[in-house]
N, C-alpha and C. Protein backbone atom coordinates (compact mmCIF):
# COMPACT_ATOMS: atom_id res chain seq x y z
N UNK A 1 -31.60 -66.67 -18.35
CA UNK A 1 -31.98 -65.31 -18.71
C UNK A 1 -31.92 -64.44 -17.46
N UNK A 2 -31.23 -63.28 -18.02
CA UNK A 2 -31.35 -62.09 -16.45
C UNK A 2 -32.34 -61.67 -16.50
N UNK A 3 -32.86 -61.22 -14.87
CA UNK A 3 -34.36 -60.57 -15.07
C UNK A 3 -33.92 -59.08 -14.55
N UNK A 4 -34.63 -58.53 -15.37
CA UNK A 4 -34.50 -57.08 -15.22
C UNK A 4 -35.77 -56.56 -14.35
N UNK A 5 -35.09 -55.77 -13.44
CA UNK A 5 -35.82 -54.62 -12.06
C UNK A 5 -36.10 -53.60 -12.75
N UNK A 6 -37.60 -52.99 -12.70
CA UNK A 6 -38.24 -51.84 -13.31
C UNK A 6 -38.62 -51.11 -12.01
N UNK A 7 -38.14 -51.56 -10.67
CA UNK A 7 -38.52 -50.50 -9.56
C UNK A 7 -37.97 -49.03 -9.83
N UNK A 8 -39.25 -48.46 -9.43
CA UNK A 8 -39.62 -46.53 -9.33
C UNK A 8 -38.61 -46.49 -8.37
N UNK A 9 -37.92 -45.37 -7.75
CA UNK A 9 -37.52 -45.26 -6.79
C UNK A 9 -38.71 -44.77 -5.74
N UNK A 10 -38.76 -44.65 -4.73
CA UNK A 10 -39.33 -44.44 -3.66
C UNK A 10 -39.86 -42.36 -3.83
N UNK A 11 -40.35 -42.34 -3.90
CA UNK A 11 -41.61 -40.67 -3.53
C UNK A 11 -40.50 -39.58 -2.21
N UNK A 12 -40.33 -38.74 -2.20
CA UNK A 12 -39.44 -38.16 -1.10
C UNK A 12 -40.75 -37.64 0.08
N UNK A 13 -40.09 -38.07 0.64
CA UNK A 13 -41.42 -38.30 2.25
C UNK A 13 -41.54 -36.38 2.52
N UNK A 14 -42.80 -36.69 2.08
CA UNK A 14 -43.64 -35.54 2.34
C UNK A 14 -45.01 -35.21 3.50
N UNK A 15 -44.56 -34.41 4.66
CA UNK A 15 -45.86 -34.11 5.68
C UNK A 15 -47.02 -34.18 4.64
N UNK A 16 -47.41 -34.84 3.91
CA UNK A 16 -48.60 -34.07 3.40
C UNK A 16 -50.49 -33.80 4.28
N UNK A 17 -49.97 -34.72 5.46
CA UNK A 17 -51.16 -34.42 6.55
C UNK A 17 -51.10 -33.34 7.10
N UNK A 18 -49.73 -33.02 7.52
CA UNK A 18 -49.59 -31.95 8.09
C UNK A 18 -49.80 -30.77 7.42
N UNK A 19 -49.16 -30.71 5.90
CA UNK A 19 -49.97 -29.27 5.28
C UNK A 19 -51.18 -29.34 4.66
N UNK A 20 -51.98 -30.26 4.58
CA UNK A 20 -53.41 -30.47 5.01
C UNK A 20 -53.63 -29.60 5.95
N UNK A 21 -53.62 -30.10 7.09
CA UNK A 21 -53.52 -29.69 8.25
C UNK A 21 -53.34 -27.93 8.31
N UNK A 22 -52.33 -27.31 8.14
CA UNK A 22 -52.10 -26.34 8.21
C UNK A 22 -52.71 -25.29 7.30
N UNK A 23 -53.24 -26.29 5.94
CA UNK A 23 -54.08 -25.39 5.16
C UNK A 23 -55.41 -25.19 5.68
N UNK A 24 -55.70 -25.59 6.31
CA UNK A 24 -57.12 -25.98 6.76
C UNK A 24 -57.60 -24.93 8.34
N UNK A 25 -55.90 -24.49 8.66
CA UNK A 25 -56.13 -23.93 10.07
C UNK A 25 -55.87 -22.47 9.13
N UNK A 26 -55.43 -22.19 8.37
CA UNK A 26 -55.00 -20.73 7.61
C UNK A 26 -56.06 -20.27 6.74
N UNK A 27 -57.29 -21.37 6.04
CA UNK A 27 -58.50 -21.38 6.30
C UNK A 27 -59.39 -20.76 6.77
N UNK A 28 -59.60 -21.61 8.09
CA UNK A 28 -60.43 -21.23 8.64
C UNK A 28 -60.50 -20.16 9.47
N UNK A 29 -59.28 -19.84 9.79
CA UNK A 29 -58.68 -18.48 10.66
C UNK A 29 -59.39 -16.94 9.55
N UNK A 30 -58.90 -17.88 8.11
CA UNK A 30 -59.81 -16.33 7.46
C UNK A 30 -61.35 -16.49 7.31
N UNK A 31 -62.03 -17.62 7.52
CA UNK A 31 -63.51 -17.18 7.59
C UNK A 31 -63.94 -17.27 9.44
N UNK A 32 -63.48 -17.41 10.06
CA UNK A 32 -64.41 -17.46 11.17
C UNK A 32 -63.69 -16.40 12.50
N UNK A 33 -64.59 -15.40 12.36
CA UNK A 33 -64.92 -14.55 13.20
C UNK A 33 -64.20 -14.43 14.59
N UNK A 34 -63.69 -13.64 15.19
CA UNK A 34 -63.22 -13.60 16.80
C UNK A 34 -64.11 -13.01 17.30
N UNK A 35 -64.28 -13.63 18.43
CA UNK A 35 -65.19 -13.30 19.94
C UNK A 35 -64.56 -12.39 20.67
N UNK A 36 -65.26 -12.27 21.69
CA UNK A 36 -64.55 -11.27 22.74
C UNK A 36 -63.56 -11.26 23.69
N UNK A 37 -63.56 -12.52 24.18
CA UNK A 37 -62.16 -13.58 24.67
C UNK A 37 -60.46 -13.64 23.80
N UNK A 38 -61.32 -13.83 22.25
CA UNK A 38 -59.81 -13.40 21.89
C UNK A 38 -59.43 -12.43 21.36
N UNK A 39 -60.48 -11.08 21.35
CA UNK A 39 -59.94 -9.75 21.41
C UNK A 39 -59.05 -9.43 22.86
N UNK A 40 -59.82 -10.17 23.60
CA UNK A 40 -58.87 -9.61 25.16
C UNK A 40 -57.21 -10.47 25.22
N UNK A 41 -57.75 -11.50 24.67
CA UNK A 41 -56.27 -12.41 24.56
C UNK A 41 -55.07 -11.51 23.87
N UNK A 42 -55.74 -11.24 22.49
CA UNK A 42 -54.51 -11.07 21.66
C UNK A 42 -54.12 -9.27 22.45
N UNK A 43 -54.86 -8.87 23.13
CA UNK A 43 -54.23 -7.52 23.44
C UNK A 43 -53.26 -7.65 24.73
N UNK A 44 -53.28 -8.93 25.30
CA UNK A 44 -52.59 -9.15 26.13
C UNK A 44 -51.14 -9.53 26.34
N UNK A 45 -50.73 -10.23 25.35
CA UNK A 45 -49.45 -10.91 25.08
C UNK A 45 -48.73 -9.97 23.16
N UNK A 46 -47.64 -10.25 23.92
CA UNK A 46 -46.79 -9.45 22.75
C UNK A 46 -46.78 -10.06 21.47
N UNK A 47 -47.96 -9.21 20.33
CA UNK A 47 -47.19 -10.12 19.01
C UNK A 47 -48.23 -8.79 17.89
N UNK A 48 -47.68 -9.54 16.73
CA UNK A 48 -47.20 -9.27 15.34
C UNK A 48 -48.38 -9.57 14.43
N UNK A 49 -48.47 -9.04 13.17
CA UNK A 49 -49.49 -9.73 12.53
C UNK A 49 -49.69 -8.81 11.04
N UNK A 50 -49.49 -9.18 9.86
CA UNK A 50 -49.07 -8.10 9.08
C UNK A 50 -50.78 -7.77 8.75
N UNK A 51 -50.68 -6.88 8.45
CA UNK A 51 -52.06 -5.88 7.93
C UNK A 51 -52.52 -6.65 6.85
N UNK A 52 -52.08 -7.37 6.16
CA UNK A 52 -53.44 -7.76 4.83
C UNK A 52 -53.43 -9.44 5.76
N UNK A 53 -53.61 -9.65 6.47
CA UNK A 53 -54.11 -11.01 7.46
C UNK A 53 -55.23 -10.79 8.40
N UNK A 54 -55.89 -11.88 8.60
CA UNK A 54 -56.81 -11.14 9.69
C UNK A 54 -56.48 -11.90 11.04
N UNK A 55 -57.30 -10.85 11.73
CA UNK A 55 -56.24 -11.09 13.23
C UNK A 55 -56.96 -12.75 14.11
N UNK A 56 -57.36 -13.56 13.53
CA UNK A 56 -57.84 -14.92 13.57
C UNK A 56 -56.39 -15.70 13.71
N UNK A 57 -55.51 -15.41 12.96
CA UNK A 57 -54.39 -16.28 12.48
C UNK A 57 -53.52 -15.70 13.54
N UNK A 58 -53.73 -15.03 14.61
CA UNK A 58 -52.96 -14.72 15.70
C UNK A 58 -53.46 -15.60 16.93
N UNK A 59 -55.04 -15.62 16.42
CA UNK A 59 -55.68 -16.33 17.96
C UNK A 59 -55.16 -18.11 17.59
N UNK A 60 -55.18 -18.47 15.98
CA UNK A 60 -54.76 -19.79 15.89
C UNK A 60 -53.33 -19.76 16.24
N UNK A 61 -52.44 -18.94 15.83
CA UNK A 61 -50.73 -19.05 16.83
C UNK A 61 -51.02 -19.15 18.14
N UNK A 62 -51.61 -17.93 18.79
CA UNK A 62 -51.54 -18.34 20.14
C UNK A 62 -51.82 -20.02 20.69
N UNK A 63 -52.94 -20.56 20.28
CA UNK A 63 -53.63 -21.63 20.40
C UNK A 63 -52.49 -22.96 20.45
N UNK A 64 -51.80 -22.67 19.57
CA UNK A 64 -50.76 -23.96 18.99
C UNK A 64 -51.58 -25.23 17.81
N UNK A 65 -52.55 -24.34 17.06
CA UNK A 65 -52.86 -24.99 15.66
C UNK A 65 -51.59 -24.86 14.94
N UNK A 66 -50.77 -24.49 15.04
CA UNK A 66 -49.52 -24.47 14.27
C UNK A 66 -48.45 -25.31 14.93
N UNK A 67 -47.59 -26.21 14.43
CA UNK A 67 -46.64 -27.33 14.68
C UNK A 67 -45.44 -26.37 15.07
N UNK A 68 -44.74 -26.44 16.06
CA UNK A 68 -43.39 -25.86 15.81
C UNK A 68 -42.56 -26.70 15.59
N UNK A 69 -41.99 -26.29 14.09
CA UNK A 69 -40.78 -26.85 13.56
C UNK A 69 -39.62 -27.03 13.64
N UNK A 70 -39.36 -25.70 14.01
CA UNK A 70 -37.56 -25.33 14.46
C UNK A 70 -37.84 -24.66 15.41
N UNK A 71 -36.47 -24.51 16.08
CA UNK A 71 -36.62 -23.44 17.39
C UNK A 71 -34.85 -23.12 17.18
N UNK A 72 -34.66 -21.74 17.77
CA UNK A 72 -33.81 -20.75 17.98
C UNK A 72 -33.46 -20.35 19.51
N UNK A 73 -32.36 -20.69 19.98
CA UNK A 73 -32.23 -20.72 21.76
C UNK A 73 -31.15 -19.42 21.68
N UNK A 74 -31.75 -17.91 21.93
CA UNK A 74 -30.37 -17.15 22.00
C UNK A 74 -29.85 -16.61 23.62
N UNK A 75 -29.70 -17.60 24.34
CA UNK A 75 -29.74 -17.37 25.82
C UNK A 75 -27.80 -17.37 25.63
N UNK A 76 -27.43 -16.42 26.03
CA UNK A 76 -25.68 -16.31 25.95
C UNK A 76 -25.18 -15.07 24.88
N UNK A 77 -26.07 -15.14 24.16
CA UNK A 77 -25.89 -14.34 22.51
C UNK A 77 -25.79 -12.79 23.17
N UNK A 78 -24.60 -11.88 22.61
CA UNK A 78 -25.05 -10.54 22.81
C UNK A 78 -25.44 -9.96 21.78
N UNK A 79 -26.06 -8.48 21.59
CA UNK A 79 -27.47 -8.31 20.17
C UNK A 79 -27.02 -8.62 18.93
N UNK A 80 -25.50 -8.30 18.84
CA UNK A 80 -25.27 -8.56 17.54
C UNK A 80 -25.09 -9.98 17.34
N UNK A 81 -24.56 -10.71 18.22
CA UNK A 81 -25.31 -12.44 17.51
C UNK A 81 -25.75 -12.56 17.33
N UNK A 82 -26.60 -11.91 18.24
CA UNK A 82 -28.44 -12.36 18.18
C UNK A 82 -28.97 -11.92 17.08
N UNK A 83 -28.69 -10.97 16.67
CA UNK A 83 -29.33 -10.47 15.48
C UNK A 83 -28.66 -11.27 14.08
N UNK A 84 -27.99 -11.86 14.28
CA UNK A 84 -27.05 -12.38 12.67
C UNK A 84 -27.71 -13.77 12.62
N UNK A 85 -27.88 -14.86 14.04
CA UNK A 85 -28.39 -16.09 14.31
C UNK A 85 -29.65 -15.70 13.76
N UNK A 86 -30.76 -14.44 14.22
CA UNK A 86 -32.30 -14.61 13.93
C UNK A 86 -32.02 -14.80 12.32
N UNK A 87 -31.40 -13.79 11.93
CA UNK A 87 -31.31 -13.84 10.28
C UNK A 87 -31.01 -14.64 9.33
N UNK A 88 -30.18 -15.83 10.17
CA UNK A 88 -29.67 -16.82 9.21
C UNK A 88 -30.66 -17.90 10.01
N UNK A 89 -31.09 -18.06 10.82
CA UNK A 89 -32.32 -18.83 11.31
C UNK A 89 -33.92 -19.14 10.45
N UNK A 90 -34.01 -17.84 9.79
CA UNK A 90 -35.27 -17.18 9.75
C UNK A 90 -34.86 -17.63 7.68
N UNK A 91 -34.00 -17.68 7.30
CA UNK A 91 -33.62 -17.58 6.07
C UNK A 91 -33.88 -19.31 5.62
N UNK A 92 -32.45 -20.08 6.44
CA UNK A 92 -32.54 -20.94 6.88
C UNK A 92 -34.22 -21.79 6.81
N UNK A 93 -34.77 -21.58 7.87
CA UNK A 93 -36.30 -22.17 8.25
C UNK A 93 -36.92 -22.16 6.81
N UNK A 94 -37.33 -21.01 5.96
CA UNK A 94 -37.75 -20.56 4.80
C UNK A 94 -37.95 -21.12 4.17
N UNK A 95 -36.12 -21.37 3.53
CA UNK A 95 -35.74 -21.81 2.42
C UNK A 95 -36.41 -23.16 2.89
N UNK A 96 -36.42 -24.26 4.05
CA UNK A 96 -36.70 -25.41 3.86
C UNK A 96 -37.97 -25.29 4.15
N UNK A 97 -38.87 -24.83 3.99
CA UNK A 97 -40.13 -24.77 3.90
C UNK A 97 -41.14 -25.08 5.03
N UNK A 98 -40.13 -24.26 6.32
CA UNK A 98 -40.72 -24.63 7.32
C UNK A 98 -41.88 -22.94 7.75
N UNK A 99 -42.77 -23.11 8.10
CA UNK A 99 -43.44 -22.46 8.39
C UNK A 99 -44.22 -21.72 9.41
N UNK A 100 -43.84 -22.56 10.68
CA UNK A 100 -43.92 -22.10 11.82
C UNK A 100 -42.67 -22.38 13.20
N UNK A 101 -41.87 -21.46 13.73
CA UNK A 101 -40.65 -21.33 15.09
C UNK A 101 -40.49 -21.41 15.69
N UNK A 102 -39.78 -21.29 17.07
CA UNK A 102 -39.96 -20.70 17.84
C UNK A 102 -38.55 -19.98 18.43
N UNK A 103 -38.63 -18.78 18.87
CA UNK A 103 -37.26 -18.03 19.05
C UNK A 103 -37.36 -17.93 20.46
N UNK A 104 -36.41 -18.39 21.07
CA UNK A 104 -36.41 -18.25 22.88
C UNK A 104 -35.31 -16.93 22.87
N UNK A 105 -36.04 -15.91 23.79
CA UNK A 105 -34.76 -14.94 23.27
C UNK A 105 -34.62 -14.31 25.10
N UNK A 106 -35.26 -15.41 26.11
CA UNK A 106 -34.99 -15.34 27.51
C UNK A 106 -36.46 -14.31 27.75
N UNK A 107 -35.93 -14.03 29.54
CA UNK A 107 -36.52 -13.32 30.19
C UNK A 107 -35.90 -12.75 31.21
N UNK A 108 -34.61 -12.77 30.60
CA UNK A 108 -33.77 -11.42 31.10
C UNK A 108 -33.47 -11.37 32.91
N UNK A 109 -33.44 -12.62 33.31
CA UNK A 109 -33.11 -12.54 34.94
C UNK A 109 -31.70 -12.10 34.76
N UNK A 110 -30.60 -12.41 33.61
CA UNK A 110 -29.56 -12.41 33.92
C UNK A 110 -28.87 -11.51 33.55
N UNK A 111 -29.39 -10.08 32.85
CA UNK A 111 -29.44 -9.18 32.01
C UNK A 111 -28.92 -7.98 33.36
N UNK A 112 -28.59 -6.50 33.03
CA UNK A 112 -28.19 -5.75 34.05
C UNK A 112 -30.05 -5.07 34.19
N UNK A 113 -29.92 -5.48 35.65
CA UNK A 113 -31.31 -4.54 35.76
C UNK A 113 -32.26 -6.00 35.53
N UNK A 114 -31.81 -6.75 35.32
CA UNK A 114 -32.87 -8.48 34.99
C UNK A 114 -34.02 -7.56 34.41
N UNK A 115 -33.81 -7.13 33.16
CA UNK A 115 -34.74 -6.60 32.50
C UNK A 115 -34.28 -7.65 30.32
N UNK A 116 -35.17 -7.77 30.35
CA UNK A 116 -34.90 -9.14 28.94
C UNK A 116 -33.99 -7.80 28.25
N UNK A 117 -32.74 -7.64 27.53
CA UNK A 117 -32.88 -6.94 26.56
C UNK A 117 -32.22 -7.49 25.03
N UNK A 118 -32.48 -8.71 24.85
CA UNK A 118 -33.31 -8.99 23.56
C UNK A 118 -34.16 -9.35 23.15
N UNK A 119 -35.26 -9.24 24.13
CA UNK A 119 -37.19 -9.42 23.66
C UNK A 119 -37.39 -8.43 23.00
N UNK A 120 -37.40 -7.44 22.99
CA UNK A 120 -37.63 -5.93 22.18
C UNK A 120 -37.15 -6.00 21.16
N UNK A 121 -35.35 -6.38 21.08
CA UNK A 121 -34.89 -5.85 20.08
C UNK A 121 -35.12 -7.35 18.65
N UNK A 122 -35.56 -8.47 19.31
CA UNK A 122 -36.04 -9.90 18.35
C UNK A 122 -37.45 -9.11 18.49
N UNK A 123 -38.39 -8.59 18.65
CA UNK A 123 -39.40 -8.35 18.14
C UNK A 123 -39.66 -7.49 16.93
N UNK A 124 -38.82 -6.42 17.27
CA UNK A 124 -38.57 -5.12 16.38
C UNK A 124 -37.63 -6.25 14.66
N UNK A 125 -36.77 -6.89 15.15
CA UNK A 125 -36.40 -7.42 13.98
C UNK A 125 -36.83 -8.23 13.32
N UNK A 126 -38.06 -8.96 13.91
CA UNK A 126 -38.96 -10.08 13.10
C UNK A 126 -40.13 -8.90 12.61
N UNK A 127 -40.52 -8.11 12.96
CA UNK A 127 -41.52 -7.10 11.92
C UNK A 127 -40.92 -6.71 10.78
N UNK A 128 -39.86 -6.10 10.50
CA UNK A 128 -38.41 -6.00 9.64
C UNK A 128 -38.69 -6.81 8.42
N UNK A 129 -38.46 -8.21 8.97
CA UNK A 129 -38.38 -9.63 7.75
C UNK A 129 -39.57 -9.81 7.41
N UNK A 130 -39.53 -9.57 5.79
CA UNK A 130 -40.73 -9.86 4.76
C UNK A 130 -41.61 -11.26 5.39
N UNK A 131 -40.21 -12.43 5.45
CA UNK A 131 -40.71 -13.30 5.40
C UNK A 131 -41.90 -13.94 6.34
N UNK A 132 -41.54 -12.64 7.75
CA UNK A 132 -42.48 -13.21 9.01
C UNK A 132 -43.87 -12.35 9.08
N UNK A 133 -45.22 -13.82 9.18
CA UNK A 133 -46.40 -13.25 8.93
C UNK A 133 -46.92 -12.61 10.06
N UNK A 134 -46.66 -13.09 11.26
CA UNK A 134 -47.09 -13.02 12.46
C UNK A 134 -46.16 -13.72 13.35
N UNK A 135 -46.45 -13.14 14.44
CA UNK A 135 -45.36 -13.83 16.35
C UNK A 135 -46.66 -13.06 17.13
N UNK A 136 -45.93 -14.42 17.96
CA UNK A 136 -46.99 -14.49 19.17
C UNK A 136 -46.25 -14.82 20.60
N UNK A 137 -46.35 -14.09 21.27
CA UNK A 137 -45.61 -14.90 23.06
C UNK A 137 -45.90 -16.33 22.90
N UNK A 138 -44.99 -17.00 23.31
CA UNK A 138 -45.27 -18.50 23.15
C UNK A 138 -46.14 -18.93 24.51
N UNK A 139 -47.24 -19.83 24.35
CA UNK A 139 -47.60 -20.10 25.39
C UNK A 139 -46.34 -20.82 26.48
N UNK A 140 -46.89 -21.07 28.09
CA UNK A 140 -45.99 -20.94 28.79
C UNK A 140 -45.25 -22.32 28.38
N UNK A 141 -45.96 -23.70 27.94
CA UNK A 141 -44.99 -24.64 27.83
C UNK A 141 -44.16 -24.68 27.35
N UNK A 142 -44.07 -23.87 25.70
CA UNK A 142 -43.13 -23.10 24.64
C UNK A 142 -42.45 -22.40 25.43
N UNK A 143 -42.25 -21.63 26.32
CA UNK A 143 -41.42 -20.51 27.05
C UNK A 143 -41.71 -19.17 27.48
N UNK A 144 -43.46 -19.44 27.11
CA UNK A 144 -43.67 -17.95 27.54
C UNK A 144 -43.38 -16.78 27.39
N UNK A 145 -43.52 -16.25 28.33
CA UNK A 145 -42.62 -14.60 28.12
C UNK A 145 -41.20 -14.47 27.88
N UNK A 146 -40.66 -15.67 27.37
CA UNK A 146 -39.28 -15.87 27.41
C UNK A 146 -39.04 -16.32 25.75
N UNK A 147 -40.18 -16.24 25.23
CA UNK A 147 -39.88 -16.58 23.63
C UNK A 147 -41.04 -16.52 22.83
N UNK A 148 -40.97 -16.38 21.63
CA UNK A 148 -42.16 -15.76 20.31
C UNK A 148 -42.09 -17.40 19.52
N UNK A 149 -43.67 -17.34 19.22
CA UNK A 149 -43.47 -17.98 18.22
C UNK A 149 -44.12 -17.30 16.75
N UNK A 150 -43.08 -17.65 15.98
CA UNK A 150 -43.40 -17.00 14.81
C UNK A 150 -43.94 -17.65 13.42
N UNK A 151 -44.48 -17.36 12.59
CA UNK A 151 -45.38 -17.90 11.67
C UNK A 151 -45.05 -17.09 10.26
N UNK A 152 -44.40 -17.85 9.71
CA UNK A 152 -43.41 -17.58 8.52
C UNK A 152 -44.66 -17.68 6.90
N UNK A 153 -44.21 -16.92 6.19
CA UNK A 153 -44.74 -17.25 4.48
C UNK A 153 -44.25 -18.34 3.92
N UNK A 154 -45.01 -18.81 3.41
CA UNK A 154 -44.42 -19.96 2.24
C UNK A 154 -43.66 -20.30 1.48
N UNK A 155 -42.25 -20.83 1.64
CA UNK A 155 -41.46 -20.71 0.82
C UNK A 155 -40.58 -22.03 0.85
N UNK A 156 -39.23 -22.53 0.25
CA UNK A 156 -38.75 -23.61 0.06
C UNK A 156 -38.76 -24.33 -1.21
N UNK A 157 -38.78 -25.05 -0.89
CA UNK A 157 -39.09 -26.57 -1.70
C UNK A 157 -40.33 -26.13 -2.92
């Protein structure tokens, strides 16, 4: 007699600690209060944060309660790459249901005048996209003044 296999296939591997995790920091960012430390923080470093959020979920970006998932290197790019890469980057990330970035967009030593000039113009275009909730200067191990990290809406999968 043949024996017949009733194996399930296998579950598709899901972070589910991690968006635990991330639910839990998006959370608590909306009940608990900022101090005076990270009023001075967040006025210090360049970032983003849409109006119906509260500004908690900027002090948890800064912090690195958020995983970075993908990252975006536009060191070579002139604006209009740069601007077509953020867009299909940012679409890209989304659709797979990634939720937090990071965009290195330099610090401009090599620029005329060694002045960054696509920090401004990747800032101005991540306020633009629905999809981005908030950016934050990446702390320095991330790249510092040399890149944002950004904190995307929910979407994907």
């Amino acid at each position: 007699a043949e024996r017949v296999s009733f194996e399930r296939p296998k579950p598709s591997a899901r972070p589910r600690q991690r968006e635990l995790d991330e639910a839990a920091a998006i959370a608590e960012s909306l009940a608990s209060p900022l101090d005076l430390d990270d009023l001075i923080a967040i006025g210090e470093a360049d970032s983003f944060l849409r109006s119906d959020l509260p500004r908690t979920v900027l002090r948890d970006l800064r912090r690195g309660r958020w995983a970075i998932q993908r990252h975006l290197d536009l060191h070579g790019l002139n604006r209009h790459q740069a601007h077509d890469e953020v867009a299909i980057f940012l679409a890209e990330a989304t659709a797979a249901g990634k939720r937090c970035v990071r965009i290195v967009h330099g610090k401009g030593p090599g620029s005329p005048g060694r002045v960054p000039v696509l920090k401004g113009r990747v800032q101005r275009w991540l306020v633009q996209k629905k999809e981005v909730l908030a950016f934050v200067q990446a702390r320095p191990l991330d790249g510092g003044a040399g890149a944002l990290v950004v904190l995307l809406q929910p979407g994907g999968r």
